[in-house]
Structures are given as C-alpha cells and as structure tokens.
N, C-alpha and C. Protein backbone atom coordinates (compact mmCIF):
# COMPACT_ATOMS: atom_id res chain seq x y z
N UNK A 1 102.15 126.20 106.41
CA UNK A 1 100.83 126.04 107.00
C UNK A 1 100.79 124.71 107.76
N UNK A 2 100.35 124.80 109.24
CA UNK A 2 100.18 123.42 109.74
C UNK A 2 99.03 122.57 109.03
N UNK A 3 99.35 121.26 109.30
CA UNK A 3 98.92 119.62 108.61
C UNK A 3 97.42 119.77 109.56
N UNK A 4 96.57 119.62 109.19
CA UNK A 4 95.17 119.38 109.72
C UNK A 4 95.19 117.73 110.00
N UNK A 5 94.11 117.10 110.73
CA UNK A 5 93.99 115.98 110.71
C UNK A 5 92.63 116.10 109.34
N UNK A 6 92.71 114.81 108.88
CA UNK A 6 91.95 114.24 107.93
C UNK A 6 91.61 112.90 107.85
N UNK A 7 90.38 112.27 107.25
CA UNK A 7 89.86 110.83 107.08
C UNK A 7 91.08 110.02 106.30
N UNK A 8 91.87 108.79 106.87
CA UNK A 8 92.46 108.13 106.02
C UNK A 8 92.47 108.00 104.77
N UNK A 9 91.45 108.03 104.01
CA UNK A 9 91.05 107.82 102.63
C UNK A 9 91.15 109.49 102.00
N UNK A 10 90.82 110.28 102.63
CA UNK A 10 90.58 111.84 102.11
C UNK A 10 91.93 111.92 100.69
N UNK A 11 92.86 111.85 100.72
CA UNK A 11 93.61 111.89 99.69
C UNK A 11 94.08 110.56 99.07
N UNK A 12 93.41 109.73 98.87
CA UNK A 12 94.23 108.53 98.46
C UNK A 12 94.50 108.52 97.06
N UNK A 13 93.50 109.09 95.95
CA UNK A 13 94.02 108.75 94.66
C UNK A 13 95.96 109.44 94.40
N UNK A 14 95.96 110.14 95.08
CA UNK A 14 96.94 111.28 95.27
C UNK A 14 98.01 109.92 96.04
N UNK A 15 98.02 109.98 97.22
CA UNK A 15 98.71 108.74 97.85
C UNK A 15 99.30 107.98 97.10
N UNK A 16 97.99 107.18 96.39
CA UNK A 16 98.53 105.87 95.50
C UNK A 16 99.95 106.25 94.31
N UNK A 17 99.36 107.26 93.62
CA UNK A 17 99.78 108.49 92.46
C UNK A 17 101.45 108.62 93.16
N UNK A 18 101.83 108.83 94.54
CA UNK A 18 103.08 109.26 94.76
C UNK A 18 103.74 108.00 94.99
N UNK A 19 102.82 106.62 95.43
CA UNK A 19 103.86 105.78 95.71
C UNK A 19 103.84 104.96 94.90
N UNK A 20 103.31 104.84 93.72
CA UNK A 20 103.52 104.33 92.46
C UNK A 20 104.15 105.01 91.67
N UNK A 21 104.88 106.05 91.56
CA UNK A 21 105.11 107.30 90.67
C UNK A 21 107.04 107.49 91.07
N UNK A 22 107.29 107.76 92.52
CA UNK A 22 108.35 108.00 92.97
C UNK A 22 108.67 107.56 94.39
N UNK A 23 107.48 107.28 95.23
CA UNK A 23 107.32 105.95 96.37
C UNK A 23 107.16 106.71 97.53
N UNK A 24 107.21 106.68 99.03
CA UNK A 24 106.78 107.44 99.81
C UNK A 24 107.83 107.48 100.58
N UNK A 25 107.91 108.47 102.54
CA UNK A 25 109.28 107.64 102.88
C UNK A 25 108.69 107.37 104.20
N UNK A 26 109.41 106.02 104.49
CA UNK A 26 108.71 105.74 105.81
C UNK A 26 109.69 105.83 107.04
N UNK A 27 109.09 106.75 107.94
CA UNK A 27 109.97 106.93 109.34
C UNK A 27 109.75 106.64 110.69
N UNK A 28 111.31 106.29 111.05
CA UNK A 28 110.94 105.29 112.08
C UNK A 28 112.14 106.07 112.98
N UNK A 29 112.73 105.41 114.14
CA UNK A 29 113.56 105.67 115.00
C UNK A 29 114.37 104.51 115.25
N UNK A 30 115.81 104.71 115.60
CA UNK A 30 116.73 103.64 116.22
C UNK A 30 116.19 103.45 117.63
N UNK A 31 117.01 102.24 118.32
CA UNK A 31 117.65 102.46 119.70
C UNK A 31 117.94 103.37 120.19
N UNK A 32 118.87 103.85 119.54
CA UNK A 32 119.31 105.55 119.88
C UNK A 32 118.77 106.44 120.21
N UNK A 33 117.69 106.19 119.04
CA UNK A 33 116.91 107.48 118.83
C UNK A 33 117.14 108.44 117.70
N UNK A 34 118.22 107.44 117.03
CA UNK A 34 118.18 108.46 115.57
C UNK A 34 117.43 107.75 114.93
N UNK A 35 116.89 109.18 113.92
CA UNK A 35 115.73 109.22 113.05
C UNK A 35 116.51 108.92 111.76
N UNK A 36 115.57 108.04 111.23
CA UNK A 36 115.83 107.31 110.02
C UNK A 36 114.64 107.26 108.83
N UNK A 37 114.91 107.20 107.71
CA UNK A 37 113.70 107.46 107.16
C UNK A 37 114.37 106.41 105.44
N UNK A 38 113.17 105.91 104.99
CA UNK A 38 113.51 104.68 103.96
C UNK A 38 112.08 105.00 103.09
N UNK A 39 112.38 105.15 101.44
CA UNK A 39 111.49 104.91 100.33
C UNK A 39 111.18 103.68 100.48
N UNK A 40 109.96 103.68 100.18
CA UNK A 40 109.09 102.65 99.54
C UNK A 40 108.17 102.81 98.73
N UNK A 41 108.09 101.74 98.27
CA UNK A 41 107.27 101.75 96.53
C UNK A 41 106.47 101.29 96.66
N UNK A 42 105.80 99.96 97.62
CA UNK A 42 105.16 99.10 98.18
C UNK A 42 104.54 99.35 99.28
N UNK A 43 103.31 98.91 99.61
CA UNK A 43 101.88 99.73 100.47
C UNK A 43 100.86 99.39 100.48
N UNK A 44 99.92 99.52 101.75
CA UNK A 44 98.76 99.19 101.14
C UNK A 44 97.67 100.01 102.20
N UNK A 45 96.90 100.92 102.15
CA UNK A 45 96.18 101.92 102.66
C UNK A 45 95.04 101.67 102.84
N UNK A 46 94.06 101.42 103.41
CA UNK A 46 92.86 100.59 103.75
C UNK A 46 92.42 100.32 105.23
N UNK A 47 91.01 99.45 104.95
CA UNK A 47 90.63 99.34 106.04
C UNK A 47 91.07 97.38 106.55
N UNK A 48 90.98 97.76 107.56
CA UNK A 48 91.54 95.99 108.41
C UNK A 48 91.22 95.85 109.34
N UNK A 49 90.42 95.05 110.06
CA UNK A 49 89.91 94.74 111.74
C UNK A 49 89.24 96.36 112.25
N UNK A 50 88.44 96.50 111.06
CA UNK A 50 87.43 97.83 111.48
C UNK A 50 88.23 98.99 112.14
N UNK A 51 89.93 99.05 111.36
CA UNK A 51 90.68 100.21 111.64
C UNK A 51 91.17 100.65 110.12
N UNK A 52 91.65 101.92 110.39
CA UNK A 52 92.18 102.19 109.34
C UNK A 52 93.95 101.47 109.43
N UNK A 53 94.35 100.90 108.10
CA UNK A 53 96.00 100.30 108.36
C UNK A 53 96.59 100.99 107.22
N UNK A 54 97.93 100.74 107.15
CA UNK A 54 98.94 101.21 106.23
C UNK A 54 99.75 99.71 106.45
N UNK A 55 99.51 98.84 104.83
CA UNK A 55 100.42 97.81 105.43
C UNK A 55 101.99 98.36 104.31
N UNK A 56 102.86 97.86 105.51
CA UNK A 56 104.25 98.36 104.24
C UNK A 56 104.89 97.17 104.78
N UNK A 57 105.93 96.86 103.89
CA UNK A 57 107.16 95.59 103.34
C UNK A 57 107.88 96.33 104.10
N UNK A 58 109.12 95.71 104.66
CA UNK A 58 110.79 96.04 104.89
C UNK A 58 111.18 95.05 105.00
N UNK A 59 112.15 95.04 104.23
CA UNK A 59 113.40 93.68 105.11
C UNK A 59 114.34 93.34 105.94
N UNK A 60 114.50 92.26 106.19
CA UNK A 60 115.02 92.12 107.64
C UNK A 60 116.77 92.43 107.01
N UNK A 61 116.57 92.49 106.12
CA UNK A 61 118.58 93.45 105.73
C UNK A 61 118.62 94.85 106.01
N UNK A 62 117.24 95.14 106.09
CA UNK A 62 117.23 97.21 106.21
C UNK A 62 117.72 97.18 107.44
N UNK A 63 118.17 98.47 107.29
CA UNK A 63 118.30 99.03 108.71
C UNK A 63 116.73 99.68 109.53
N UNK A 64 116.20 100.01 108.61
CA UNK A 64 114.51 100.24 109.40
C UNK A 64 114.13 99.11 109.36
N UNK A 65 114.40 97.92 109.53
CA UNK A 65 113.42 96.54 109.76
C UNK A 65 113.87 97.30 111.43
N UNK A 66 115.27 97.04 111.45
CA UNK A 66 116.09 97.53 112.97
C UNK A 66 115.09 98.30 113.93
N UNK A 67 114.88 99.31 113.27
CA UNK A 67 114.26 100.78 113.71
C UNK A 67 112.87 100.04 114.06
N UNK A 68 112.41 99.60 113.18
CA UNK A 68 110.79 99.61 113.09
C UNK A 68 110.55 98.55 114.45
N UNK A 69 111.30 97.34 114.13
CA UNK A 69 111.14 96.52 115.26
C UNK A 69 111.46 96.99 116.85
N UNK A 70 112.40 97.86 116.92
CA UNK A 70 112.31 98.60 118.11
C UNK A 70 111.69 99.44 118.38
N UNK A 71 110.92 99.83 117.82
CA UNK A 71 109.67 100.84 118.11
C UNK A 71 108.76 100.11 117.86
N UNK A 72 108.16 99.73 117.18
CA UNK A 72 106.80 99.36 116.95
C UNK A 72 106.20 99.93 116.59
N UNK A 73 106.65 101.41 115.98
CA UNK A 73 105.98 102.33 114.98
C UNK A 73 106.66 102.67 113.65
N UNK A 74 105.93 103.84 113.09
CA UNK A 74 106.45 104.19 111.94
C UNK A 74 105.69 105.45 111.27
N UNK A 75 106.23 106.27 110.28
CA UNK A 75 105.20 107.33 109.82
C UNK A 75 105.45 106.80 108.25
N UNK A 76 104.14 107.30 107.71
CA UNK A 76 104.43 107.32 105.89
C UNK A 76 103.90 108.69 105.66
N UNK A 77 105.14 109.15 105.13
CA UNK A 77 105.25 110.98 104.53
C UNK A 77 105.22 110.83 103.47
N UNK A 78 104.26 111.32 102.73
CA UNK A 78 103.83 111.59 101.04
C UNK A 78 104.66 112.63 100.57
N UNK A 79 105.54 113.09 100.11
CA UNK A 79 106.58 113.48 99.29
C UNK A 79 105.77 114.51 98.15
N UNK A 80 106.42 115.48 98.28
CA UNK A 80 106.13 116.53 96.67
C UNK A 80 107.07 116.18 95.96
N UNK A 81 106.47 116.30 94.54
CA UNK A 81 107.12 115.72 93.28
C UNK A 81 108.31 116.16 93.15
N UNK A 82 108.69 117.47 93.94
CA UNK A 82 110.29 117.89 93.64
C UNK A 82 111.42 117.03 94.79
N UNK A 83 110.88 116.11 95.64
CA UNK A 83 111.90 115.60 96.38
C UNK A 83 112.12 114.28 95.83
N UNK A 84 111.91 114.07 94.41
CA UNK A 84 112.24 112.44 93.75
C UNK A 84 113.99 112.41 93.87
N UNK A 85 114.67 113.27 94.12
CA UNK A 85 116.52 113.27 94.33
C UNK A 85 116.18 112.67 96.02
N UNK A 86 115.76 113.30 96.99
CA UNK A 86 115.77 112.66 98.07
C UNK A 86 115.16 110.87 98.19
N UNK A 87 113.77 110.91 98.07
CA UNK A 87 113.13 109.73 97.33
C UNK A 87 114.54 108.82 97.12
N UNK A 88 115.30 108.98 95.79
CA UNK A 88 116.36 108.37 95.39
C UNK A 88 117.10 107.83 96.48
N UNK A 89 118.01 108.93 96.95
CA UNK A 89 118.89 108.70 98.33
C UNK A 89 118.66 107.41 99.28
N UNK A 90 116.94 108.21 100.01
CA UNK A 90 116.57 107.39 100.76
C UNK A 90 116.17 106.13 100.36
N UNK A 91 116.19 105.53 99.18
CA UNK A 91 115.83 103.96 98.67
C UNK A 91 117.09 103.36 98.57
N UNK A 92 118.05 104.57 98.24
CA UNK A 92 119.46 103.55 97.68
C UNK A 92 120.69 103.60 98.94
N UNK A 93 120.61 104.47 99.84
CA UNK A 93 121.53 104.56 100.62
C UNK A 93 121.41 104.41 102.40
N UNK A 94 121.79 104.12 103.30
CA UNK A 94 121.13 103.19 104.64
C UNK A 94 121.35 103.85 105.47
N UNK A 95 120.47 103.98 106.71
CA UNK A 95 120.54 105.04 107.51
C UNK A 95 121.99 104.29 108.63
N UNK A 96 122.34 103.15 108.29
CA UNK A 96 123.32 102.80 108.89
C UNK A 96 124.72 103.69 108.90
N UNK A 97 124.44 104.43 107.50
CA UNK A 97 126.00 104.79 106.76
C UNK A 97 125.51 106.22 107.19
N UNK A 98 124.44 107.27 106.88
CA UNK A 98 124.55 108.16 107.01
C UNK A 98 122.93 108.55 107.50
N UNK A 99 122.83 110.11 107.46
CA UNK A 99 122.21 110.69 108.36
C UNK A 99 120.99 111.08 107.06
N UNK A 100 120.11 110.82 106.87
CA UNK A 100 119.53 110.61 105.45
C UNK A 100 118.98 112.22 105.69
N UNK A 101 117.95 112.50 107.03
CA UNK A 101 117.74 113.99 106.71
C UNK A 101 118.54 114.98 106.75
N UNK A 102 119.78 114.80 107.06
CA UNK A 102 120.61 115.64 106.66
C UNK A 102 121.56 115.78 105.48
N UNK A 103 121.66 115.02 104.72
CA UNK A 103 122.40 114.67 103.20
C UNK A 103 121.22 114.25 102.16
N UNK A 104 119.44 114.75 102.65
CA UNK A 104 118.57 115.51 101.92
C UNK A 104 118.31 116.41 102.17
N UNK A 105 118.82 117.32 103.14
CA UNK A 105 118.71 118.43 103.45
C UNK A 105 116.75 118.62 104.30
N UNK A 106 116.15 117.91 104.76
CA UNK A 106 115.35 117.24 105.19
C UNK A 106 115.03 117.94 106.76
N UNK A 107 113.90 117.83 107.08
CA UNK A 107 113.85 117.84 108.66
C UNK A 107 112.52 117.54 109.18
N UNK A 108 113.22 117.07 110.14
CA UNK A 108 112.43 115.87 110.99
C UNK A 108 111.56 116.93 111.96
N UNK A 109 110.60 116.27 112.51
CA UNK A 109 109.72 116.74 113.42
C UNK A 109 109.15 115.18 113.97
N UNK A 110 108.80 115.43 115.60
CA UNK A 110 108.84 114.04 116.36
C UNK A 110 107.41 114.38 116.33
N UNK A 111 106.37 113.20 116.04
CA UNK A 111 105.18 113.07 115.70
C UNK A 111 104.54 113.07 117.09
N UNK A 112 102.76 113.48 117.09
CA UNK A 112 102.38 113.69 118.14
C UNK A 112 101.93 112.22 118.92
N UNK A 113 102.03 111.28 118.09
CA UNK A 113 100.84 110.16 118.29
C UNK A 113 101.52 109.03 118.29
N UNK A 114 102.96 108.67 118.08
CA UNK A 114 104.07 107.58 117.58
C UNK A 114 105.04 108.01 117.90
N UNK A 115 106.18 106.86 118.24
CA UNK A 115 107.55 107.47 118.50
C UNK A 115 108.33 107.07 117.22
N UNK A 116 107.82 107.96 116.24
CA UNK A 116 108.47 108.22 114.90
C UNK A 116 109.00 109.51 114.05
N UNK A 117 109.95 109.99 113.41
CA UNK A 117 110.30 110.90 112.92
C UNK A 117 108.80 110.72 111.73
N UNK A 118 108.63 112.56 111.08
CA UNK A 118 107.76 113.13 110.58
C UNK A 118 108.75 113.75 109.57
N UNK A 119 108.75 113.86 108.82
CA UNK A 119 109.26 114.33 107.47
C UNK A 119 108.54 116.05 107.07
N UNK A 120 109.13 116.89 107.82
CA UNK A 120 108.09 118.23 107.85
C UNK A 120 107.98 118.79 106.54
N UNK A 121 108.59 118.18 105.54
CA UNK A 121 108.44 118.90 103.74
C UNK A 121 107.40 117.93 103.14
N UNK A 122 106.86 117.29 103.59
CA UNK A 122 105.98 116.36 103.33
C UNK A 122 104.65 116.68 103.62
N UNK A 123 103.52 116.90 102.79
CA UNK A 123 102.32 118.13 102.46
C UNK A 123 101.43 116.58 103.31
N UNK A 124 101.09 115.03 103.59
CA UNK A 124 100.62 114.71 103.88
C UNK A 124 101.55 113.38 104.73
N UNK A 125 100.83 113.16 105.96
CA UNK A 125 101.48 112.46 106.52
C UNK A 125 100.65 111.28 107.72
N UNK A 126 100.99 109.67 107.62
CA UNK A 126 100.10 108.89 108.73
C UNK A 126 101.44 108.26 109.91
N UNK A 127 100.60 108.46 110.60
CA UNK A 127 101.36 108.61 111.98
C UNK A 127 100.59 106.84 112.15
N UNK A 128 101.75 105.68 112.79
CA UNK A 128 101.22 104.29 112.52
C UNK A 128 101.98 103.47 113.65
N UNK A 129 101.08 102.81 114.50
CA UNK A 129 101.64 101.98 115.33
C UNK A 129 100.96 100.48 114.80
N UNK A 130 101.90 99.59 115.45
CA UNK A 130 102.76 98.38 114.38
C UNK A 130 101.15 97.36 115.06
N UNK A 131 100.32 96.57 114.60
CA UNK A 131 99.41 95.98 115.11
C UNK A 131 99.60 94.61 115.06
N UNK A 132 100.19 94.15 114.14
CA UNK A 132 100.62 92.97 113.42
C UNK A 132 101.48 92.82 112.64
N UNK A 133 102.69 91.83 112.32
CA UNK A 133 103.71 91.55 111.20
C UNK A 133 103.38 90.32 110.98
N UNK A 134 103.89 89.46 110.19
CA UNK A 134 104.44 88.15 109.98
C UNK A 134 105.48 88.68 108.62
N UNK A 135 105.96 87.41 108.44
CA UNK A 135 107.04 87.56 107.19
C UNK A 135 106.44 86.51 105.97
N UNK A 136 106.83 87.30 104.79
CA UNK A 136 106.72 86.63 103.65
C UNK A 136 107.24 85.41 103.77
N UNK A 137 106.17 84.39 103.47
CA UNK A 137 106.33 83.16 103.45
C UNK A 137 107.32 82.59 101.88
N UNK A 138 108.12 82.36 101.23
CA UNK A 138 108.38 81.87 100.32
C UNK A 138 107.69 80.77 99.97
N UNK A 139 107.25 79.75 100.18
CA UNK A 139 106.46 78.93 99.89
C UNK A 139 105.27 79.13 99.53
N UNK A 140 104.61 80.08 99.80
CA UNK A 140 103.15 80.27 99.41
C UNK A 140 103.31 81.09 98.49
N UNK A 141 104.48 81.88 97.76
CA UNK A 141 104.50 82.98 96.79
C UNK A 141 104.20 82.50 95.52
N UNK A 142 103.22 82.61 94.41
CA UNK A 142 103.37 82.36 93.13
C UNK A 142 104.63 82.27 92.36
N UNK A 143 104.92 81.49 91.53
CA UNK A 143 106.55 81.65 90.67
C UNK A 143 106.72 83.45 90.38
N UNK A 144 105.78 83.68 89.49
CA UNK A 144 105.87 84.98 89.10
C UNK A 144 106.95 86.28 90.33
N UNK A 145 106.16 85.63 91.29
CA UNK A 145 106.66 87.01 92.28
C UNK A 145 108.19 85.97 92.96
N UNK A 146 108.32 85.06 93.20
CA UNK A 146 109.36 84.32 93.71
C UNK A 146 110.71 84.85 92.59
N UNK A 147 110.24 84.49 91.12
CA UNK A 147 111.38 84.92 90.40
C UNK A 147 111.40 86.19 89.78
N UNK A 148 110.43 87.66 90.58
CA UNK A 148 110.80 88.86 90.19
C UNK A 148 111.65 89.54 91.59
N UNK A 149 110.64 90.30 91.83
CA UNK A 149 110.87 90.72 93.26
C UNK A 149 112.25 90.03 94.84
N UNK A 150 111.70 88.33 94.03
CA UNK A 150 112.55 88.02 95.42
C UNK A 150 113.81 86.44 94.82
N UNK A 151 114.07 87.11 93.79
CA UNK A 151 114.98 86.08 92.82
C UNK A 151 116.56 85.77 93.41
N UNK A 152 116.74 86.78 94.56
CA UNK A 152 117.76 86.97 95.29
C UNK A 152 117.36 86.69 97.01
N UNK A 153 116.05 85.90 96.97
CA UNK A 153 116.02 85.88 98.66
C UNK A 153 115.35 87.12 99.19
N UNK A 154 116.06 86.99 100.51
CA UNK A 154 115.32 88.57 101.21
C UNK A 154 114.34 89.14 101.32
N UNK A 155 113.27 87.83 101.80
CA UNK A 155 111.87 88.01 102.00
C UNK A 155 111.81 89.23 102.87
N UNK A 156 110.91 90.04 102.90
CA UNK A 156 110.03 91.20 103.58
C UNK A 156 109.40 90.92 105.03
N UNK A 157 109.49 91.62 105.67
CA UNK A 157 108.24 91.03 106.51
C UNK A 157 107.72 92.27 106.31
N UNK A 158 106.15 91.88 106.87
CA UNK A 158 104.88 92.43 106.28
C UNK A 158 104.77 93.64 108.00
N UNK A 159 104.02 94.72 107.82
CA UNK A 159 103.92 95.64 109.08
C UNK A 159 102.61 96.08 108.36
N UNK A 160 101.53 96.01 109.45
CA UNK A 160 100.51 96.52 109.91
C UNK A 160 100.33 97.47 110.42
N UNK A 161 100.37 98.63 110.33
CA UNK A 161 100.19 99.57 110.84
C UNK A 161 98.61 100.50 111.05
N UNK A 162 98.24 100.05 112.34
CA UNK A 162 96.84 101.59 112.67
C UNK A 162 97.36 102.63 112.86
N UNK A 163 96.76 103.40 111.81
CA UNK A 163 96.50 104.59 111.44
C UNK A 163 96.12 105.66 112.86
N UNK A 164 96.95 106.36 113.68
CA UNK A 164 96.52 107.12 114.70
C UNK A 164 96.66 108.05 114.41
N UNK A 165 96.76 108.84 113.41
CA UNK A 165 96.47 110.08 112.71
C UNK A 165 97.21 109.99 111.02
N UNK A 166 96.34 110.80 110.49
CA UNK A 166 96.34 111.18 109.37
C UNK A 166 96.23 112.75 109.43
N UNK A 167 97.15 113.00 108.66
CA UNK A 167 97.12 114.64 108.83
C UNK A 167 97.46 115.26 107.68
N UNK A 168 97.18 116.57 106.80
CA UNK A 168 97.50 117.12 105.67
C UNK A 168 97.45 118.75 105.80
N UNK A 169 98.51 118.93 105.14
CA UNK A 169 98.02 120.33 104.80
C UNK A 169 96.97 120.44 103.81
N UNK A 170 96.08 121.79 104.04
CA UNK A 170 94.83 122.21 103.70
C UNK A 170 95.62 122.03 102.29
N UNK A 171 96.29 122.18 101.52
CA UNK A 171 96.30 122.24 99.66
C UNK A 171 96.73 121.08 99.68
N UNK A 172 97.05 120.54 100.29
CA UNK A 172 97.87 118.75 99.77
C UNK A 172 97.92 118.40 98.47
N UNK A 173 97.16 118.56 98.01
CA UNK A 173 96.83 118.20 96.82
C UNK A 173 97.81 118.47 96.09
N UNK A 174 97.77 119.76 95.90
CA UNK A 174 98.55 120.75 95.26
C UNK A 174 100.12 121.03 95.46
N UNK A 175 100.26 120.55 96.72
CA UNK A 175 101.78 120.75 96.93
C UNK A 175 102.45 119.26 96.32
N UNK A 176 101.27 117.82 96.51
CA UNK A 176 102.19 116.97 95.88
C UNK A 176 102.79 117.16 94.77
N UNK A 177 101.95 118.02 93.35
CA UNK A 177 102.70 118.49 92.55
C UNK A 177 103.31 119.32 92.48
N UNK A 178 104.26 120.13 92.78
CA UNK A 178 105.31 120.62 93.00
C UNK A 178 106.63 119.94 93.64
C-alpha cells in the first residue's frame, strides 16, 4: 500500500518506541550516487524555528557524515520490528565496504522531496533537508556524557533536518510490529 503524507508528530509515540527499541535507518547518497543507509539510536523529532526538524548525530568517521555532507539531505525510515538483523548490519558494517541494501536484502526508492534513498520496507518515513549542523563541542559536554558515549573521542556533529515530508502507510502502526 502506498505511504500517505501525514503531520510530523502523527506517529511519534511509535517513532520514539523504534528508535529506542532497535534504532531507525537514516538515508543518504554518495558523490556517486550510491545509496547508503546507517542505524541510529539517537534523534530528536520536534518542532525548531516554527518547522518541523529531525535532529540526528553522525560522525565525521562514518561514511554517511561523507554522504550527508554532500547532499545536504537525508531520510529517517522507521523499521518493522522484523528488520532488527538489518538494523544490526546497518549500525555495525559501512557503506564504504559494502552495499548495505543489498546484503539486507533491502530496496531503495529515490524520495520525492530530497536527494535521498527511501528504505521501501519501511511502514513510515521523513524525507529531510539539512538546515543547520555544528559539531559536538567537547568542552561544553557534562563528565557523565564525555566519559560514556564519547570516552574514545569522535565527537558527532549535530544535523538539522526540515521535515519536507512525512509520509506513512495507512496501518503504520501496525506494521511497526511485525
């Protein structure tokens, strides 16, 4: 069934639920033009400068920092509970080395609104051009998060993303669980 558009917020308890649970995947494009796609666990869905944003982390070691910075976009595809093996893949292995939707068996669709790959097994999906970054400052981080998260370096930089569509299939709901 095609993805309807929907209000940013329309599914969020659900949202939060997948990327706290097994994480989301966010897709972007090379130079090239190959499509690349990276889990994340980390997010933030809301409103910012009277738009809707999606802020997400990457680091400048990913290969989607690569991607993202040459585009200036990105999508976040909400995942059904049966793709936590892909989920896996895509957190632990780099689109440098391999072809991630194809060794998840995965497929891409080029979004209407961003020059970003779309994750078409993915029941909800925000289509996001880049508004603002800066990078995690180390100095301003509390100890707590300095010696969890970033005890090895490899600050994040931060991506802003407006929201230029939000789209779901009519059961969304329902397919996240499965």
């Amino acid at each position: 069934m095609a993805r309807q558009k929907i209000e940013i917020a329309q599914h969020y308890d659900a949202v939060i639920e997948a990327l706290t649970s097994g994480g989301l995947l966010l897709g972007s494009y090379d130079a090239a033009g190959k499509a690349n796609i990276m889990t994340i666990g980390w997010g933030a869905l809301g409103e910012i400068w009277g738009m809707g944003i999606w802020v997400v982390l990457v680091r400048p070691s990913r290969y989607t920092y690569q991607c993202v910075e040459h585009s200036g976009c990105f999508t976040v595809n909400v995942p059904r509970r049966s793709m936590g093996a892909a989920c896996a893949v895509c957190g632990s292995k780099s689109g440098r080395d391999i072809d991630k939707f194809a060794e998840c068996s995965l497929t891409q669709v080029k979004s209407d609104s961003v020059g970003a790959p779309i994750v078409d097994e993915c029941p909800i999906v925000y289509e996001c051009t880049v508004v603002h970054s800066n990078d995690v400052l180390p100095d301003k981080l509390a100890d707590e998060i300095l010696t969890g998260p970033y005890v090895g370096g490899d600050f994040h930089r931060v991506y802003f993303g407006k929201v230029l569509a939000a789209l779901a299939e009519p059961n969304a709901v329902e397919l996240l669980k499965q």
